[in-house]
C-alpha atoms as a PDB file:
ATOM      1  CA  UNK A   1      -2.347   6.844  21.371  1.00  0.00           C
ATOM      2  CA  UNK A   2      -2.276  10.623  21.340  1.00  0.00           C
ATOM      3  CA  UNK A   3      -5.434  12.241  20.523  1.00  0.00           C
ATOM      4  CA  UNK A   4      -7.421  15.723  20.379  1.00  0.00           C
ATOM      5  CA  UNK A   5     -10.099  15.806  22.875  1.00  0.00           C
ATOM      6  CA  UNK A   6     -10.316  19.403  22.216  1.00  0.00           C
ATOM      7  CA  UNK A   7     -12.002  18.949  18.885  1.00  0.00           C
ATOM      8  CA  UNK A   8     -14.692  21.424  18.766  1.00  0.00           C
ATOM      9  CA  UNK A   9     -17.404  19.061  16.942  1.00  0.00           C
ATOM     10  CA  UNK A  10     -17.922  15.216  16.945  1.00  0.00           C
ATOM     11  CA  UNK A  11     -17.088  14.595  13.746  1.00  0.00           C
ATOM     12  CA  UNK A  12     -16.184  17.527  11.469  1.00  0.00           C
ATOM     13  CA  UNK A  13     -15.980  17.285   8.152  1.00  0.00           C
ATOM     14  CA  UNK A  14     -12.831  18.034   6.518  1.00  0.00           C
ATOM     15  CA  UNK A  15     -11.506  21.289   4.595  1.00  0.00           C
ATOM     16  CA  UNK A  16      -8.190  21.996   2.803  1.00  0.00           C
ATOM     17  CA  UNK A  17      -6.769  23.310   6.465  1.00  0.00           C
ATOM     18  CA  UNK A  18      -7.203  19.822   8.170  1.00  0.00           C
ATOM     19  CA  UNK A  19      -4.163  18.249   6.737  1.00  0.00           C
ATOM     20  CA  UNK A  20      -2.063  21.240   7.945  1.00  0.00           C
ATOM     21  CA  UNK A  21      -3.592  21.089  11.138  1.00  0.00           C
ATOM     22  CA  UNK A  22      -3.095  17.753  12.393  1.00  0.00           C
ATOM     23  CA  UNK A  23       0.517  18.080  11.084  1.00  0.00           C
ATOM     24  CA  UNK A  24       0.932  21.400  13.163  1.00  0.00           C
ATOM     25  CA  UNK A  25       2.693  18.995  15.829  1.00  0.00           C
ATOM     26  CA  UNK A  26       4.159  16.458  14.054  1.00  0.00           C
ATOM     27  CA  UNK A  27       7.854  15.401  13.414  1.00  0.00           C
ATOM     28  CA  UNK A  28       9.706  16.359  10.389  1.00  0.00           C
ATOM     29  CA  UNK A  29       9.806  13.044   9.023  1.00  0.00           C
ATOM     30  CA  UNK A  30       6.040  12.569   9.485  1.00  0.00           C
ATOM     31  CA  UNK A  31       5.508  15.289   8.161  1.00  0.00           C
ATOM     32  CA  UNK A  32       6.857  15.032   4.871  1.00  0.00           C
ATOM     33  CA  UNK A  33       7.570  11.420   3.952  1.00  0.00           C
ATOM     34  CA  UNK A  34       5.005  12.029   1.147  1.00  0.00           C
ATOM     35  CA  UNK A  35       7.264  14.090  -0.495  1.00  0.00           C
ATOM     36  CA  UNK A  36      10.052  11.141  -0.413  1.00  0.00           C
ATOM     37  CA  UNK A  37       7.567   9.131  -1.404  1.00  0.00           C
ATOM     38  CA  UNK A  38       6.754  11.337  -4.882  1.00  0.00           C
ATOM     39  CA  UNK A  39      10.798  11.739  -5.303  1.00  0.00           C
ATOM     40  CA  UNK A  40      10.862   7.949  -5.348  1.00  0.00           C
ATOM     41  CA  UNK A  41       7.958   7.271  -7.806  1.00  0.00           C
ATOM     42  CA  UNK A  42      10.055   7.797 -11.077  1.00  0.00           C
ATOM     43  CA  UNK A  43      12.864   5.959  -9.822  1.00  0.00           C
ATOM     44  CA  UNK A  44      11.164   2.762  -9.219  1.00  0.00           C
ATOM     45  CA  UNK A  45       9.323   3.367 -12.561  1.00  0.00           C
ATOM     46  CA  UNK A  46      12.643   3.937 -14.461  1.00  0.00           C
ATOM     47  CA  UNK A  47      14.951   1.309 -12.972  1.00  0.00           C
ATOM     48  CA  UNK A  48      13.541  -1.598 -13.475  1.00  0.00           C
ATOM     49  CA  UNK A  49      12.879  -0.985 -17.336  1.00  0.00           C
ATOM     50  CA  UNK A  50      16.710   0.023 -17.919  1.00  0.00           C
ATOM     51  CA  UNK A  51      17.883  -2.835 -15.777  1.00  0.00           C
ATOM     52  CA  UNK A  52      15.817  -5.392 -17.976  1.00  0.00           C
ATOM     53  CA  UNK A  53      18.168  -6.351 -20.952  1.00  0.00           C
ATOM     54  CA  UNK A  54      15.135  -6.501 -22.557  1.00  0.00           C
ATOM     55  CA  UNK A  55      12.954  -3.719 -22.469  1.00  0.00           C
ATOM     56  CA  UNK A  56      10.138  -3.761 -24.741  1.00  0.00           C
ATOM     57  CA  UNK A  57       9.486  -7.336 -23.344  1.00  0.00           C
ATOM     58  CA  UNK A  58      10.344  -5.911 -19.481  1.00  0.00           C
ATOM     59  CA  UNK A  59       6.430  -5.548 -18.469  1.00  0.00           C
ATOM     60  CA  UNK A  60       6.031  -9.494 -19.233  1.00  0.00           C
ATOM     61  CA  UNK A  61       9.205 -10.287 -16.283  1.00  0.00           C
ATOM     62  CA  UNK A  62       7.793 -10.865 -12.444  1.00  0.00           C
ATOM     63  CA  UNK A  63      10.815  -9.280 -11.293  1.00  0.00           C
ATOM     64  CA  UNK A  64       9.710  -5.518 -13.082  1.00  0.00           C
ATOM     65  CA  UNK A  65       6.220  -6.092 -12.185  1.00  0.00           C
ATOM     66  CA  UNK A  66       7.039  -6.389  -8.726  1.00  0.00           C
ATOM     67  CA  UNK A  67       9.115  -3.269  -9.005  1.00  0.00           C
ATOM     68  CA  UNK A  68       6.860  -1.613 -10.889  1.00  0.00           C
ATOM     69  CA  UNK A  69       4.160  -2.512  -7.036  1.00  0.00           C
ATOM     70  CA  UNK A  70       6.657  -0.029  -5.260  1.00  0.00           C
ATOM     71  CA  UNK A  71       6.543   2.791  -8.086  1.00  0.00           C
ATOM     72  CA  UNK A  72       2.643   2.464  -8.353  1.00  0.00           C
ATOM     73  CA  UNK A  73       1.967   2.794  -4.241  1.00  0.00           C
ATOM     74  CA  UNK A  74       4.864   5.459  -4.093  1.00  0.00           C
ATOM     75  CA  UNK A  75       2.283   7.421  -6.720  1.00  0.00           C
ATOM     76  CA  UNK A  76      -0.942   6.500  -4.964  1.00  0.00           C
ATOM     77  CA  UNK A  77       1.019   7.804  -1.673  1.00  0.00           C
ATOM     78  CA  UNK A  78       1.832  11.283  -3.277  1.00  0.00           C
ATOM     79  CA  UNK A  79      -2.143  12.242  -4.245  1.00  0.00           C
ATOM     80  CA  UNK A  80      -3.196  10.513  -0.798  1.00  0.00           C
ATOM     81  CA  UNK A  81      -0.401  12.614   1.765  1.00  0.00           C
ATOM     82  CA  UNK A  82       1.258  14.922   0.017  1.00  0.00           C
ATOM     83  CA  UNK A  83      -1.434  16.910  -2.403  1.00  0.00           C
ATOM     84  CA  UNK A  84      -4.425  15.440  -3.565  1.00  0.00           C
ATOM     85  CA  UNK A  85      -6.228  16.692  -7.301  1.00  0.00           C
ATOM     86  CA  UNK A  86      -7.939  19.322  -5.144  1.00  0.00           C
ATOM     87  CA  UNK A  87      -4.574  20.879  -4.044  1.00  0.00           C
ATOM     88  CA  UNK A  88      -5.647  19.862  -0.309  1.00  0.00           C
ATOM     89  CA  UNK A  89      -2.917  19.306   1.528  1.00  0.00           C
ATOM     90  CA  UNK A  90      -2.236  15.892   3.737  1.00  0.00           C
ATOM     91  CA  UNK A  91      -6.047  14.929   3.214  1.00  0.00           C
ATOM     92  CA  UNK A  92      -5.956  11.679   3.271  1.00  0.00           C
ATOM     93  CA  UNK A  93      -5.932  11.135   6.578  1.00  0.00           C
ATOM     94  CA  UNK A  94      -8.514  13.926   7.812  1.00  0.00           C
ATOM     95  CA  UNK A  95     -10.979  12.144   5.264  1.00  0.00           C
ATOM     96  CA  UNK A  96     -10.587   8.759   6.641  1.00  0.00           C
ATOM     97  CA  UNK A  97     -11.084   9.770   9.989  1.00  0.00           C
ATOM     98  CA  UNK A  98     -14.226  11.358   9.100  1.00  0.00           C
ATOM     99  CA  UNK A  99     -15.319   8.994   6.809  1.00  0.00           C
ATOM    100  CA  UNK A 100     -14.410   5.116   6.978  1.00  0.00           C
ATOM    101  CA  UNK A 101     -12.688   5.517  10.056  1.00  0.00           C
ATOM    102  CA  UNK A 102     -15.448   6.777  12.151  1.00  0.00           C
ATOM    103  CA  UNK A 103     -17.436   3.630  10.861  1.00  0.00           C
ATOM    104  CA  UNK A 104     -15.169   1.296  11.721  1.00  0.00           C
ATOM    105  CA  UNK A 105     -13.344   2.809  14.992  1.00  0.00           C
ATOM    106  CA  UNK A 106     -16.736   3.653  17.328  1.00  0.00           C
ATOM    107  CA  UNK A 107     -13.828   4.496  19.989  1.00  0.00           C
ATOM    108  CA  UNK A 108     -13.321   7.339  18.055  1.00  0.00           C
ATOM    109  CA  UNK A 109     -16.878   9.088  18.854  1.00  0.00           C
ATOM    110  CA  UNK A 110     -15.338   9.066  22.465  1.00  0.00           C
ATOM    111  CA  UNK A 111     -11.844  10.445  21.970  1.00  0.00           C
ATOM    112  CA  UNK A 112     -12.778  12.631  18.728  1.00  0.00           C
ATOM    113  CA  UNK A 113     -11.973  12.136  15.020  1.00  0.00           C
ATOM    114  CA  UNK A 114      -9.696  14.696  14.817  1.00  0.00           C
ATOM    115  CA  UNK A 115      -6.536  12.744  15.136  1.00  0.00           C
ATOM    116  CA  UNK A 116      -8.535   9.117  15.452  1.00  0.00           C
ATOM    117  CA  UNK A 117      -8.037   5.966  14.183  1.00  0.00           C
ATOM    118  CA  UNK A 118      -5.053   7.928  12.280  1.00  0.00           C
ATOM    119  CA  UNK A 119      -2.395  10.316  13.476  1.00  0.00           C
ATOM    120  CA  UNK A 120       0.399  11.369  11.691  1.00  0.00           C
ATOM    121  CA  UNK A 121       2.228   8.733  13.572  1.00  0.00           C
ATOM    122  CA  UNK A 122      -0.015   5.541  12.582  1.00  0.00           C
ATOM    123  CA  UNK A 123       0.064   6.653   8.821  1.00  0.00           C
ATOM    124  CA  UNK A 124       3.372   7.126   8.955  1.00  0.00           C
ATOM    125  CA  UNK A 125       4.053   3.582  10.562  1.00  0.00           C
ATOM    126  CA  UNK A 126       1.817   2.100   7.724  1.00  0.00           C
ATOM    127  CA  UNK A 127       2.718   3.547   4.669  1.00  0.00           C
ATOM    128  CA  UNK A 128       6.718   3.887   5.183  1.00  0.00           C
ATOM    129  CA  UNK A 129       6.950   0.117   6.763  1.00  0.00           C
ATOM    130  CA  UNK A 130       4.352  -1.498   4.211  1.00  0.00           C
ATOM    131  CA  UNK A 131       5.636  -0.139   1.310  1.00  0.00           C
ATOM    132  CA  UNK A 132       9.626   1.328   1.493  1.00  0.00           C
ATOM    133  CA  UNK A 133      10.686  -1.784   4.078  1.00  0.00           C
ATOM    134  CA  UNK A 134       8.180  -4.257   3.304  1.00  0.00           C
ATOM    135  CA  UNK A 135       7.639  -3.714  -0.590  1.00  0.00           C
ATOM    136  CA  UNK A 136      11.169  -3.284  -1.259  1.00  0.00           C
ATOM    137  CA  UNK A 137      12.466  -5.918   0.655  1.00  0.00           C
ATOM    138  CA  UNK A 138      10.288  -8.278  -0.838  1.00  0.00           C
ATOM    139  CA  UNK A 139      11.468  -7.833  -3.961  1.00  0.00           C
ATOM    140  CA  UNK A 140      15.214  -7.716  -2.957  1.00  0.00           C
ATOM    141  CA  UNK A 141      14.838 -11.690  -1.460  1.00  0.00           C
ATOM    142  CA  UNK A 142      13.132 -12.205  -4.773  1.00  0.00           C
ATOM    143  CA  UNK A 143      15.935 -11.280  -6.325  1.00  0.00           C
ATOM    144  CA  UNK A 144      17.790 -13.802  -3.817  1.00  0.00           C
ATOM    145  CA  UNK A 145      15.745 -16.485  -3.792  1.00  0.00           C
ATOM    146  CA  UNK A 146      14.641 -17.227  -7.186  1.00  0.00           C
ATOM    147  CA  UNK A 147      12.501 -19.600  -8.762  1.00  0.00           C
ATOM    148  CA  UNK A 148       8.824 -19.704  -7.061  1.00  0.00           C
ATOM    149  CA  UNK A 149       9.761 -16.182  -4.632  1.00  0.00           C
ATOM    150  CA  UNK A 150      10.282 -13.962  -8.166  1.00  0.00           C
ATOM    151  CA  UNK A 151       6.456 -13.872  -8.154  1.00  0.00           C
ATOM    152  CA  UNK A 152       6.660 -12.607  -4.443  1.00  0.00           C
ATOM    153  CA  UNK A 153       6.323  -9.206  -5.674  1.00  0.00           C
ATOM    154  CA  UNK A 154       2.815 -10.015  -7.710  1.00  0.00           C
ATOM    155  CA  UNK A 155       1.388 -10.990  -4.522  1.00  0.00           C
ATOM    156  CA  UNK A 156       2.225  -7.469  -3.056  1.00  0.00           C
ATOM    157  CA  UNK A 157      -0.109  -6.085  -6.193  1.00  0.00           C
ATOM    158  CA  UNK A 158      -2.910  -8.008  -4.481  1.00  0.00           C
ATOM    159  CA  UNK A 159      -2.754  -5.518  -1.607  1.00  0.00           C
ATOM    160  CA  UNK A 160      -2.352  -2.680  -4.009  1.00  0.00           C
ATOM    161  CA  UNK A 161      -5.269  -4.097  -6.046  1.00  0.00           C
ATOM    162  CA  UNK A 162      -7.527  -4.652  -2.395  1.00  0.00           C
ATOM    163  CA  UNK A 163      -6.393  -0.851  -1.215  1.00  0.00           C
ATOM    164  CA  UNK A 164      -7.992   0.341  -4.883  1.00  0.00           C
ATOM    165  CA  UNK A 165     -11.005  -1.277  -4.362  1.00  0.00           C
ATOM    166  CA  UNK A 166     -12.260  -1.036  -1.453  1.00  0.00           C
ATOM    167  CA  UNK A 167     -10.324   2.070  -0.318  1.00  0.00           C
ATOM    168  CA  UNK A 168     -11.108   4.329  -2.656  1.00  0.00           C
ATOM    169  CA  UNK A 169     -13.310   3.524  -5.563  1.00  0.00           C
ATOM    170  CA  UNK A 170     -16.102   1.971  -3.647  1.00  0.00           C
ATOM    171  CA  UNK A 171     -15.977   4.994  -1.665  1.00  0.00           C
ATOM    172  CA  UNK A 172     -15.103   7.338  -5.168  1.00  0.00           C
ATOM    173  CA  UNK A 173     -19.009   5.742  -6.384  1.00  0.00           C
ATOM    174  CA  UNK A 174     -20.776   5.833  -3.045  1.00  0.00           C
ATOM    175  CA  UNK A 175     -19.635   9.377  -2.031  1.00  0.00           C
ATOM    176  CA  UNK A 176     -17.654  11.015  -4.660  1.00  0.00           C
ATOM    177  CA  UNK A 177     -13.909  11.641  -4.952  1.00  0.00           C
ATOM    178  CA  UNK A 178     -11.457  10.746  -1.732  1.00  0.00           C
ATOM    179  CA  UNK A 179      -7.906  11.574  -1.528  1.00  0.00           C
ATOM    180  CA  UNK A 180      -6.110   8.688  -3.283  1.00  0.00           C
ATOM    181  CA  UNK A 181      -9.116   7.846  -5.499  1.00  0.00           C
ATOM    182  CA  UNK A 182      -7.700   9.531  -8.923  1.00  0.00           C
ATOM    183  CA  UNK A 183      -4.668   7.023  -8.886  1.00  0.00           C
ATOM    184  CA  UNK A 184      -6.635   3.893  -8.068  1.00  0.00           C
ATOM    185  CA  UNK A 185      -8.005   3.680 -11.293  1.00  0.00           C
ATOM    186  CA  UNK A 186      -4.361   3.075 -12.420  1.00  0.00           C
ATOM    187  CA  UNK A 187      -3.226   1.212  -9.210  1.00  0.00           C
ATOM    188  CA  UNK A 188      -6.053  -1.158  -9.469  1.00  0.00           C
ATOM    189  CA  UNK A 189      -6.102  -1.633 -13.440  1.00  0.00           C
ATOM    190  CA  UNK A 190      -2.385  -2.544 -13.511  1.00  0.00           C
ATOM    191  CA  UNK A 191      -2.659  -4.413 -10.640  1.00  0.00           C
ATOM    192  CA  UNK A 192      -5.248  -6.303 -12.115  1.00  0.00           C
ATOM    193  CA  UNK A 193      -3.571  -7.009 -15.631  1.00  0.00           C
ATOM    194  CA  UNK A 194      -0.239  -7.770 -13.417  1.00  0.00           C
ATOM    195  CA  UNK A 195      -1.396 -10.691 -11.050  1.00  0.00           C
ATOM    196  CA  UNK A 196      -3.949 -12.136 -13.664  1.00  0.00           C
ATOM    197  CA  UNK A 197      -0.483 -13.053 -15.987  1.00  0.00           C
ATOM    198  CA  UNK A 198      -0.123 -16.281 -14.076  1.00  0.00           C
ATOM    199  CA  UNK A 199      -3.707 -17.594 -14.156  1.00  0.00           C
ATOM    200  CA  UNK A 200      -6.946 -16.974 -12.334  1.00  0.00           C
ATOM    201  CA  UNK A 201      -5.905 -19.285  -9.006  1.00  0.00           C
ATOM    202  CA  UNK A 202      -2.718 -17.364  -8.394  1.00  0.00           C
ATOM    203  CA  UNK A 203      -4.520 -13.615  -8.863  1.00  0.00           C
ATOM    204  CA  UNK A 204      -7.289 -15.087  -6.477  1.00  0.00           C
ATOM    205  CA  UNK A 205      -4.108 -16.186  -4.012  1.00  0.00           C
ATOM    206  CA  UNK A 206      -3.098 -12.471  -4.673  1.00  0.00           C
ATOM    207  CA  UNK A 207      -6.135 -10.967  -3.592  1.00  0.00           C
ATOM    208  CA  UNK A 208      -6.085 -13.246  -0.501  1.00  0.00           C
ATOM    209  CA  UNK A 209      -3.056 -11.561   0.394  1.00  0.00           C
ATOM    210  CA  UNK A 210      -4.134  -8.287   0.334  1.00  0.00           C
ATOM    211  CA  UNK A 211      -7.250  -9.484   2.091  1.00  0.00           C
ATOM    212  CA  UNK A 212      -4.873 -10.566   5.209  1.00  0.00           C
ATOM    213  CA  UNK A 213      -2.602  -7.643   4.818  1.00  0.00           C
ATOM    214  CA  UNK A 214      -5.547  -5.550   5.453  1.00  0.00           C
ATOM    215  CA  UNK A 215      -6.744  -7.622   8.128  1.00  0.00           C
ATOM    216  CA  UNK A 216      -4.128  -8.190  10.416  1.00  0.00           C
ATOM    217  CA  UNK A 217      -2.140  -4.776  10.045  1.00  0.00           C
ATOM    218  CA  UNK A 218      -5.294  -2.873  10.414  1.00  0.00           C
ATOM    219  CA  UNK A 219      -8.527  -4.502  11.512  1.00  0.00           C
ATOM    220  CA  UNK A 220      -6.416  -6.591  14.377  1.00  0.00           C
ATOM    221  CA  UNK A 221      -3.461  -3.947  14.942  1.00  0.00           C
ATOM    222  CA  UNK A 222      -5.376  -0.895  15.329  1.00  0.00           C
ATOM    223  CA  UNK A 223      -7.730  -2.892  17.714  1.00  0.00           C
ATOM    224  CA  UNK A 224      -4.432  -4.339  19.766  1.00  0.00           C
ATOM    225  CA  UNK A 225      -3.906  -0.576  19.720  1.00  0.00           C
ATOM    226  CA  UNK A 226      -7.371   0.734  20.890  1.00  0.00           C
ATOM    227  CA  UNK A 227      -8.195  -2.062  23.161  1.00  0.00           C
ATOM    228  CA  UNK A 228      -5.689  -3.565  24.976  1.00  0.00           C
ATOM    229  CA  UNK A 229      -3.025  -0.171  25.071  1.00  0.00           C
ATOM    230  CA  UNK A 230      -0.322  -1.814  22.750  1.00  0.00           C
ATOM    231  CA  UNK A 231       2.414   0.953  21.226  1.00  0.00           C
ATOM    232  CA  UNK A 232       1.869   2.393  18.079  1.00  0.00           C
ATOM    233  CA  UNK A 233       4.846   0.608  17.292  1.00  0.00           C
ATOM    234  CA  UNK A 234       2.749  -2.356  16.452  1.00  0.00           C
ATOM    235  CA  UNK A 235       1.552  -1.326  13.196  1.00  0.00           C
ATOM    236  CA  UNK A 236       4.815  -0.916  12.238  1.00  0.00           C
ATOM    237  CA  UNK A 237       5.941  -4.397  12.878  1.00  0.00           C
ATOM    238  CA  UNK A 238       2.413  -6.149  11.611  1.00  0.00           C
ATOM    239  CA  UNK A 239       3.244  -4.022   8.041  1.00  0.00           C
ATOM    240  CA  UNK A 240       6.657  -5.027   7.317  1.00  0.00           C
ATOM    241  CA  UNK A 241       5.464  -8.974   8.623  1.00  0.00           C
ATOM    242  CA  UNK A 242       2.711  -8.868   5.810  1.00  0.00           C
ATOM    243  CA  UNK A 243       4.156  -7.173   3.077  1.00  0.00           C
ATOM    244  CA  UNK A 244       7.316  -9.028   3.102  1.00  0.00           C
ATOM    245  CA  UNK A 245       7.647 -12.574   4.883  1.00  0.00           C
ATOM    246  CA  UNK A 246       3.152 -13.316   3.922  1.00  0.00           C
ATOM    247  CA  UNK A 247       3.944 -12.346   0.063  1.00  0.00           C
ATOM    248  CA  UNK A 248       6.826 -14.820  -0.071  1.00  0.00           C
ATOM    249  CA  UNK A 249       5.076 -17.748   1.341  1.00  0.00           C
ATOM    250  CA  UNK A 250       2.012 -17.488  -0.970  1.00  0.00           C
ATOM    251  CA  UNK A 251       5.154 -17.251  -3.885  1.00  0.00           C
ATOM    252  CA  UNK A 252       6.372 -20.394  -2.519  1.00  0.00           C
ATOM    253  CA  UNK A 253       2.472 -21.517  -2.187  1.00  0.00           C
ATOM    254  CA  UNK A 254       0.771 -20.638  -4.952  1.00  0.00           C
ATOM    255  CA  UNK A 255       3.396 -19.101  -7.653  1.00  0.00           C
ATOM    256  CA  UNK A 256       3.073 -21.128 -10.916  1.00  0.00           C
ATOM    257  CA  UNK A 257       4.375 -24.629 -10.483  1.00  0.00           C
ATOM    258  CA  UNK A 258       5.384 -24.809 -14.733  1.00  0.00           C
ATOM    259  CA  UNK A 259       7.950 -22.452 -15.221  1.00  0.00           C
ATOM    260  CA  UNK A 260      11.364 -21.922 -17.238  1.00  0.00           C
ATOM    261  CA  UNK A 261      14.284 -21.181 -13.977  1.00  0.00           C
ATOM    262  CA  UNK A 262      13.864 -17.315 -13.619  1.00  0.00           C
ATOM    263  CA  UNK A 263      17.099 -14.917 -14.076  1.00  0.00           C
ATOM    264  CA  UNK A 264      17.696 -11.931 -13.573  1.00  0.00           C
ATOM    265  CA  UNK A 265      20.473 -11.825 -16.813  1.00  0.00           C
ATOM    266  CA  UNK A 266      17.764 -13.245 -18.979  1.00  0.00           C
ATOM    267  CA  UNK A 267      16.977 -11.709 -22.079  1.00  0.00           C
ATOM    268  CA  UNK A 268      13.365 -12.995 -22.260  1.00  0.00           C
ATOM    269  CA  UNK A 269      10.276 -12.562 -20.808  1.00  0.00           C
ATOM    270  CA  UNK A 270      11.609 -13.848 -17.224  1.00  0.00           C
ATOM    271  CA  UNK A 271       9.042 -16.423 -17.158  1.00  0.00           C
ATOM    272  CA  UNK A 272       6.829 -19.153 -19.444  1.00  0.00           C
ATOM    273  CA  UNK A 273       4.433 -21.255 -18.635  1.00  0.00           C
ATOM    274  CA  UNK A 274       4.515 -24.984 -19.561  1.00  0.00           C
ATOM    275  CA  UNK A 275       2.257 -26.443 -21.757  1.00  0.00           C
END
């Protein structure tokens, strides 16, 4: 994993220039798949809604609200890496290494925060793979699949919901505003009104996925990384694994067992639960 060792303090605390600066050598595409990621944000807001044949009641249909996962992470991705509210370029990443990072990764007091846990290469592994392949292909095999997998994108809004949380807002009332933070409040409220629609047991099975997400793409990747020299690559692989194949087995788990067949022609909510 390519690091700075010529960082000039142990664990400097990040200004508007350390964004730029740890992009200084990175690819194109690293370097400005936040911007693809804000082009994208209206698009998955928009096309789901005119799709619906039924638009006022489009927000109630498990199909749009799993669209509506990609739009919302696509728009928590744009204050995060591409500008935050304090017109700080890429700062995301600078802050977690400083911050959350350097508590979790003590490897990183060794090879120096600069570009540790994250480089421009790990983020974008995580963000591009979890959400654009992951995301997004989830919800096309919902599509597919039918019946228990068109909730398949809910379980995706657990991750969103977990990445709010205890991301940004915990750290938003502990130590003031983070890159990322402003949109959270959104991310996690929707999120919250989204995976609570089909009862209390499937939002906890939600959460649970987010939980794992979390787990095994960072807590056990970046380690496989770190301690026993595995590519970068990994991430990669981990993200699309749980944020596609993990959110359609807790679908087929835990999705509501009472439920009209889901279609994508129908002019209704897209789903009802029995009596």
């Amino acid at each position: 994993m390519a690091v700075d060792l010529a960082t000039p303090f142990p664990n400097p605390v990040p200004t508007a220039q350390s964004g730029p600066d740890l992009l200084r050598n990175a690819s194109w595409i690293e370097a400005n798949w936040p911007y693809i990621s804000t082009f994208m944000c209206p698009i998955f807001f928009l096309l789901p809604l005119a799709l619906s044949k039924s638009p006022r009641r489009a927000i109630q249909n498990p199909y749009v609200l799993g669209w509506l996962a990609v739009a919302f992470y696509c728009w928590h991705q744009t204050e995060e890496h591409a500008y935050d509210l304090r017109g700080w370029r890429y700062a995301f990443v600078p802050n977690f290494n400083h911050g959350l990072g350097a508590f979790l990764f003590k490897e990183c007091d060794k090879l120096g925060h600069f570009s540790c846990p994250l480089d421009p290469t790990l983020a974008l592994h995580v963000n591009v793979f979890v959400v654009w392949v992951g995301f997004v292909a989830t919800m096309l095999l919902a599509h597919y699949l039918g019946g228990p997998y068109a909730f398949a994108g809910l379980c995706n809004w657990g991750m969103s919901v977990v990445n709010a949380f205890g991301g940004h807002l915990v750290p938003f009332l502990i130590a003031g505003y983070n890159p990322g933070s402003f949109q959270s409040f959104f991310m996690f409220s929707f999120g919250i009104f989204a995976i609570t629609r089909c009862g209390r047991g499937f939002a906890v099975a939600c959460i649970v996925n987010g939980i794992l997400l979390h787990v095994i793409t960072f807590a056990i990747g970046m380690n496989l990384i770190f301690k026993a020299n595995f590519p970068e690559e990994t991430i990669a692989v981990l993200s699309v694994l749980c944020s596609c194949p993990m959110p359609l087995l807790f679908a087929r788990l835990f999705a509501p067992k009472k439920y009209e067949k889901l279609e994508d022609s129908d002019d209704d909510t897209g789903y009802s639960e029995s009596p």
